[in-house]
N, C-alpha and C. Protein backbone atom coordinates (compact mmCIF):
# COMPACT_ATOMS: atom_id res chain seq x y z
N UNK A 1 -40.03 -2.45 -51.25
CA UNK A 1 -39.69 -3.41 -50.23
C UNK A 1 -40.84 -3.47 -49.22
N UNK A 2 -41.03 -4.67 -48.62
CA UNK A 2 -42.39 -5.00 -48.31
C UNK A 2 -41.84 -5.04 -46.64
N UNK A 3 -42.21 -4.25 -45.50
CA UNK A 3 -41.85 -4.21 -44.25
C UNK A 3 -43.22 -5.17 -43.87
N UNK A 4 -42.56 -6.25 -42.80
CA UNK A 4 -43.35 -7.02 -42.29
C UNK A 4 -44.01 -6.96 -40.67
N UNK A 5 -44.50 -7.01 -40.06
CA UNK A 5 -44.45 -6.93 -38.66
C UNK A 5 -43.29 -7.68 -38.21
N UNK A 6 -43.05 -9.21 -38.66
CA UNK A 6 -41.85 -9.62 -38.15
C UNK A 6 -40.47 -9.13 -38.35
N UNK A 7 -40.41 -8.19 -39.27
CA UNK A 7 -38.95 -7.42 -39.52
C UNK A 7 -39.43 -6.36 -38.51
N UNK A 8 -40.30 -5.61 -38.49
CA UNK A 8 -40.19 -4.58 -37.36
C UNK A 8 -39.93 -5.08 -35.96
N UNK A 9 -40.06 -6.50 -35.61
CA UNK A 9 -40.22 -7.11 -34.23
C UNK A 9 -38.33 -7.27 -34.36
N UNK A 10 -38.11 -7.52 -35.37
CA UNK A 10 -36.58 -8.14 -35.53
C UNK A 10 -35.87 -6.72 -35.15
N UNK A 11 -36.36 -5.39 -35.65
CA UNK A 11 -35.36 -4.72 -35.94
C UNK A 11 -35.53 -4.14 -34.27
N UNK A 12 -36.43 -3.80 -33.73
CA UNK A 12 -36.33 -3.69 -32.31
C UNK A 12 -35.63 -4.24 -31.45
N UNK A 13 -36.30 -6.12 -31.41
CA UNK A 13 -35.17 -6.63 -30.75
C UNK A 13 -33.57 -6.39 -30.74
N UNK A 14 -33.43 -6.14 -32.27
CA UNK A 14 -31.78 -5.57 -32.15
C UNK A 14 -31.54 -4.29 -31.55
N UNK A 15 -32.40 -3.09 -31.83
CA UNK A 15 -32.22 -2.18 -31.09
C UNK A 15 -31.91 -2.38 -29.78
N UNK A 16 -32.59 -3.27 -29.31
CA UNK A 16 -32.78 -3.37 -27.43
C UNK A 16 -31.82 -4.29 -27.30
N UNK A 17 -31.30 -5.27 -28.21
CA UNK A 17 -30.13 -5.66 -27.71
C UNK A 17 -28.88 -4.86 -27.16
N UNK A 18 -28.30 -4.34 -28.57
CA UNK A 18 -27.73 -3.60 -28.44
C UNK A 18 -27.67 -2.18 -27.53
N UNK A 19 -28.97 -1.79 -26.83
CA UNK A 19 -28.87 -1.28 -26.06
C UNK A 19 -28.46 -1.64 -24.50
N UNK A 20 -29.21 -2.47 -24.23
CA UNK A 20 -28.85 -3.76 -23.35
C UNK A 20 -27.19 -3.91 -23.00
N UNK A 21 -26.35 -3.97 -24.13
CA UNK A 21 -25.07 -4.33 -23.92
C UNK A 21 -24.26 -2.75 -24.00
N UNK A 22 -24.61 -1.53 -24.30
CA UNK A 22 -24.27 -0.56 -24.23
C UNK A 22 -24.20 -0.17 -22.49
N UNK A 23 -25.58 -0.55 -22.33
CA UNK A 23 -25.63 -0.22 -20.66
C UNK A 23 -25.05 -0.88 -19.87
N UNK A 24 -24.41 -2.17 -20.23
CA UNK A 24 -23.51 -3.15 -19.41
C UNK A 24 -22.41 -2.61 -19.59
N UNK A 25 -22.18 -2.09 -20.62
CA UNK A 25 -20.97 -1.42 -20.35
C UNK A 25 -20.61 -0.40 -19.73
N UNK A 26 -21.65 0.32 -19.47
CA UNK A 26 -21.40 1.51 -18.99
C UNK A 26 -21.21 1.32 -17.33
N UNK A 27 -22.40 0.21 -17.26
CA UNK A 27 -22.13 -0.19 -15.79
C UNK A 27 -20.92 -0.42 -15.44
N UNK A 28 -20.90 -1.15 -16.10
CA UNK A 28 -19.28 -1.69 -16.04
C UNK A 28 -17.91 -0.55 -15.50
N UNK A 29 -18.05 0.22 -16.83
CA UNK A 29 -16.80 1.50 -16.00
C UNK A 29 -17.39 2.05 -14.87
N UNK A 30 -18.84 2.46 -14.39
CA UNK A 30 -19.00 3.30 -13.19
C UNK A 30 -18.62 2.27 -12.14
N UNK A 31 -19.05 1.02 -11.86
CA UNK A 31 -18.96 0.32 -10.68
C UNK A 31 -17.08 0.05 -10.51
N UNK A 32 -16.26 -0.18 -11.96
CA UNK A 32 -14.67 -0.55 -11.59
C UNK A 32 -14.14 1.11 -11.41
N UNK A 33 -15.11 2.27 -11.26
CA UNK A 33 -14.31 3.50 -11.59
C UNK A 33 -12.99 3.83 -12.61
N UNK A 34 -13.06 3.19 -13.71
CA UNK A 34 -12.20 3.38 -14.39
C UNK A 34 -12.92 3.73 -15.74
N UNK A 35 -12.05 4.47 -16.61
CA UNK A 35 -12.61 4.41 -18.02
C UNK A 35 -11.73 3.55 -19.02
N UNK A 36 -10.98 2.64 -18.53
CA UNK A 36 -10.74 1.92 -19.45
C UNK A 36 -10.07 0.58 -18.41
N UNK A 37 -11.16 -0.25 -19.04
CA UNK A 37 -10.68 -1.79 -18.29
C UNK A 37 -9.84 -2.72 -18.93
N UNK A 38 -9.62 -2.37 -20.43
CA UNK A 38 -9.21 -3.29 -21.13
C UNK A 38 -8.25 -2.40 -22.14
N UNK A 39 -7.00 -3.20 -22.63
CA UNK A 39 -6.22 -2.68 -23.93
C UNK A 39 -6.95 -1.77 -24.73
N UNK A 40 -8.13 -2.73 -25.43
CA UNK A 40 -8.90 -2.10 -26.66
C UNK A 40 -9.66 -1.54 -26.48
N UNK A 41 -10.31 -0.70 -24.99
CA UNK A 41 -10.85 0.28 -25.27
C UNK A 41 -11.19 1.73 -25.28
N UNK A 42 -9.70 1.88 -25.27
CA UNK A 42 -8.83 2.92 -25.80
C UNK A 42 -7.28 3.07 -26.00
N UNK A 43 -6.74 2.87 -26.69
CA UNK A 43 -5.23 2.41 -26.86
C UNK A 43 -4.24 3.34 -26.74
N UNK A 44 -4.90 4.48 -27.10
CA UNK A 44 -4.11 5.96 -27.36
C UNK A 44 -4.60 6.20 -25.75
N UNK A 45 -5.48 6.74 -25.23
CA UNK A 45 -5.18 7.32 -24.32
C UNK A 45 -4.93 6.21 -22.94
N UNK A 46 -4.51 4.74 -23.02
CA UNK A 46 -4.07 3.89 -22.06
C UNK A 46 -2.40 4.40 -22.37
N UNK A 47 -1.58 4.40 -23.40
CA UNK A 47 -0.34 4.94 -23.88
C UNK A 47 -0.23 6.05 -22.27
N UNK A 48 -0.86 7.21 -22.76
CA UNK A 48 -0.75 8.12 -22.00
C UNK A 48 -1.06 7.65 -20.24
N UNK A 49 -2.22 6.95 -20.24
CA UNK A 49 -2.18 7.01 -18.54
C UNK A 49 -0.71 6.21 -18.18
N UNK A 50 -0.59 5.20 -18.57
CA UNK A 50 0.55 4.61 -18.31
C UNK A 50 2.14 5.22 -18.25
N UNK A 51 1.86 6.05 -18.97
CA UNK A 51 3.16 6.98 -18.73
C UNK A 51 2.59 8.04 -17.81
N UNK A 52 1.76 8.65 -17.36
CA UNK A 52 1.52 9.32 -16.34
C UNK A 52 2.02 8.35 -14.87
N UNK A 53 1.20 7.46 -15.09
CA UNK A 53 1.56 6.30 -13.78
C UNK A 53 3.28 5.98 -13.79
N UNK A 54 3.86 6.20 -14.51
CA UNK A 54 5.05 6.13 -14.57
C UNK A 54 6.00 6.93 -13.98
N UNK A 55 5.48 8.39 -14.16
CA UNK A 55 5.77 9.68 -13.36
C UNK A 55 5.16 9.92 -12.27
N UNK A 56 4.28 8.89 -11.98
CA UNK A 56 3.90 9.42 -10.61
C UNK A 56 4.81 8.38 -9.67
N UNK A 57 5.04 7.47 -10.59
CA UNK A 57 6.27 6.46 -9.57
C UNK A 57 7.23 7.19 -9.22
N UNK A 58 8.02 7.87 -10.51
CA UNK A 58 9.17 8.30 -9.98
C UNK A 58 9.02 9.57 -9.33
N UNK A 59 7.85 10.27 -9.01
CA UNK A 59 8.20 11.30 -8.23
C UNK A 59 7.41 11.01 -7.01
N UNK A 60 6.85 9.90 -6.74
CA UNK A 60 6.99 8.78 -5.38
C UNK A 60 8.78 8.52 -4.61
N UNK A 61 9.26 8.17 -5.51
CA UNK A 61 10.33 7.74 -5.45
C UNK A 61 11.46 8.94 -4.61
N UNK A 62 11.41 9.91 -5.78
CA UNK A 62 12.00 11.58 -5.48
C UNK A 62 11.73 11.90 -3.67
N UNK A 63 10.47 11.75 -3.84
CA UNK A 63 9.76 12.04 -2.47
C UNK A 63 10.83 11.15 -1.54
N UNK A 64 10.41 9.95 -1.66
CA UNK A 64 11.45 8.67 0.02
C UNK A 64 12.69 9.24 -0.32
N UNK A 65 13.24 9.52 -1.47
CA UNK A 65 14.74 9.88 -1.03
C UNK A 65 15.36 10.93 -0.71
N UNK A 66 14.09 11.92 -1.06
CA UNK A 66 14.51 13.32 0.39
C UNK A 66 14.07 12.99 1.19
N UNK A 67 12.86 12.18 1.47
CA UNK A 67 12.70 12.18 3.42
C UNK A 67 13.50 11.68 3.79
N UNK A 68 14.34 10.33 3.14
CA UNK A 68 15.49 9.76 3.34
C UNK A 68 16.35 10.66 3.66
N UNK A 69 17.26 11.32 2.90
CA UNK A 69 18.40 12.24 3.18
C UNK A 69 17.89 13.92 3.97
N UNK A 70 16.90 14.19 4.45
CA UNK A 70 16.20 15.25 5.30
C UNK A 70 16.34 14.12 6.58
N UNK A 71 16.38 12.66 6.65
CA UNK A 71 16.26 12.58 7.60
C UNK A 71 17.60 12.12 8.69
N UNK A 72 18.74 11.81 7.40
CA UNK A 72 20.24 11.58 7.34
C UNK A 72 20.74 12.55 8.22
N UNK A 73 20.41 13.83 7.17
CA UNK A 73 21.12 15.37 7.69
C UNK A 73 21.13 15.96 8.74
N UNK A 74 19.61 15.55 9.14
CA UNK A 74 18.84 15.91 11.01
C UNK A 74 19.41 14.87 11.14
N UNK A 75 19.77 13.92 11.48
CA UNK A 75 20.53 12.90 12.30
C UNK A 75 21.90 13.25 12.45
N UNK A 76 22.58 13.74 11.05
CA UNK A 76 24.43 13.52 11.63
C UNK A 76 23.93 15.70 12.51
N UNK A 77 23.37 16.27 11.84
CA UNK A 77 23.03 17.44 12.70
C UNK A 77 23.03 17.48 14.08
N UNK A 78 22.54 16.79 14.48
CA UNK A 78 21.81 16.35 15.95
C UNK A 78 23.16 15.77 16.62
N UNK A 79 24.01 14.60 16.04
CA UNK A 79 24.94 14.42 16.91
C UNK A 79 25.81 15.01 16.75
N UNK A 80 26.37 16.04 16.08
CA UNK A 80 27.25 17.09 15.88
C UNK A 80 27.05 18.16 16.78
């Protein structure tokens, strides 16, 4: 097989394309601070954050309804 200068010019340019769009991506997650901006690019571990974020709701939640009722108890306390 006969390598040409213009296949070596070709196969670079693809190299550097593709590098090019590797580094946009990368930009990409450091500047949104996230590692995953989209469904597909990672599916398995978006599964998981999303159920983490799920538990952090409800123990958001846990939280207001003892300050809630800590703050019930000191109240009927107080006028008793």
């Amino acid at each position: 097989m006969r390598v040409t200068l213009a296949s070596v010019h070709n196969n670079i340019l693809a190299n550097l394309n593709k590098i090019t769009t590797d580094m946009n991506q990368i930009n990409k997650r450091i500047s949104s601070q996230s590692e995953m901006s989209k469904i597909s690019d990672d599916p398995v571990n978006l599964v998981a954050a999303l159920g983490y974020r799920s538990n952090l709701a409800e123990i958001k939640q846990y939280q207001e309804n003892l300050t809630y009722g800590e703050t019930l108890v000191n109240s009927s306390d107080n006028s008793l």
